[in-house]
Protein backbone atom coordinates (compact mmCIF):
# COMPACT_ATOMS: atom_id res chain seq x y z
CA UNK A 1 96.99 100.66 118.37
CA UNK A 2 97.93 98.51 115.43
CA UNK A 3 99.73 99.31 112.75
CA UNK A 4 98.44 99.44 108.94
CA UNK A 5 100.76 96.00 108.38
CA UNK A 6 99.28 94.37 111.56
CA UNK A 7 95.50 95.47 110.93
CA UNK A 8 96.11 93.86 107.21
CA UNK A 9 97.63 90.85 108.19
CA UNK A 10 95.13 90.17 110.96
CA UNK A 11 92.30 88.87 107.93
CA UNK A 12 91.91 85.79 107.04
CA UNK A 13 90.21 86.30 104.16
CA UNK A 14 90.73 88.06 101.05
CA UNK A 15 90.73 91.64 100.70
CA UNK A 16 90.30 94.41 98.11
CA UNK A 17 91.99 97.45 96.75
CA UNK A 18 89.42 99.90 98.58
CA UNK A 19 89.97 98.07 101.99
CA UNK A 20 93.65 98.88 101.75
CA UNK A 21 93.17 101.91 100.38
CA UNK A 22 90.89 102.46 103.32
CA UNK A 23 93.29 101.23 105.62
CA UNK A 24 96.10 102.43 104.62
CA UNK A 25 95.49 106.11 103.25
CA UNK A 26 97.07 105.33 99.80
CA UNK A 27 95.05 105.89 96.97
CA UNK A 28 93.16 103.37 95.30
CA UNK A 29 94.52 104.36 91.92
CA UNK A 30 98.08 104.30 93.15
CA UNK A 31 97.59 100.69 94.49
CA UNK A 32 96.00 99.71 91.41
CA UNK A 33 98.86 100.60 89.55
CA UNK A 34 101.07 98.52 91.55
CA UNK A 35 98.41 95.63 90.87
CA UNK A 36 98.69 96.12 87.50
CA UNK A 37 102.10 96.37 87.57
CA UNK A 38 102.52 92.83 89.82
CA UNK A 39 104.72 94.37 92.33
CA UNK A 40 101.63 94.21 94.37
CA UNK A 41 100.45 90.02 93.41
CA UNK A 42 96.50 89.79 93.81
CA UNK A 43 93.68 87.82 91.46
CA UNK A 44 91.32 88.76 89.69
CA UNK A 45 87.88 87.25 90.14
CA UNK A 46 85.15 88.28 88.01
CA UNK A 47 85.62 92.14 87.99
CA UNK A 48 87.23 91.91 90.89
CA UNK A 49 90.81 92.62 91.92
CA UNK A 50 91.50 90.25 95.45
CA UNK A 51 94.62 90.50 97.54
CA UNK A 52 95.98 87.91 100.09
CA UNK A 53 96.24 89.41 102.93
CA UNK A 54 100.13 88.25 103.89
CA UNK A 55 100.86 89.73 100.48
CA UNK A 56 99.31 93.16 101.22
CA UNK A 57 101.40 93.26 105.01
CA UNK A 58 104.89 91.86 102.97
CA UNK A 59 104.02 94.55 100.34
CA UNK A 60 103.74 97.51 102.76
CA UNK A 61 106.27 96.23 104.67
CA UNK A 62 108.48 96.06 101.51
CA UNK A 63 107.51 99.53 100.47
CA UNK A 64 107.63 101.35 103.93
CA UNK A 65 109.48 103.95 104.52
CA UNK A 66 110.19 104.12 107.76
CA UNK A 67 112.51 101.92 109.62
């Protein structure tokens, strides 16, 4: 079974806020704020928020909190 940071990393495309938040169990509003904030780096494209998908993995990996 693959972890949240291996199922994330394994795109190769773009992905969104609700796909992590899907993912991942976190809220979307939570990870929004951390968008917003730029802890979390992503674009925005149109009306849309976009994440690379090595930043998402790095970011969970960087906010885990288990060892």
């Amino acid at each position: 079974m693959q972890t949240v940071v291996e199922t994330i990393a394994s795109n190769t495309k773009l992905i969104t806020v609700a796909y992590l938040s899907d993912v991942s169990g976190i809220p979307r509003k939570t990870l929004y704020k951390h968008v917003k904030s730029g802890s979390l780096p992503s674009y925005q494209i149109g009306g849309a928020i976009w994440i690379e998908p090595r930043d998402a993995a790095k970011w969970f990996r960087d906010h885990s909190t288990q060892n």
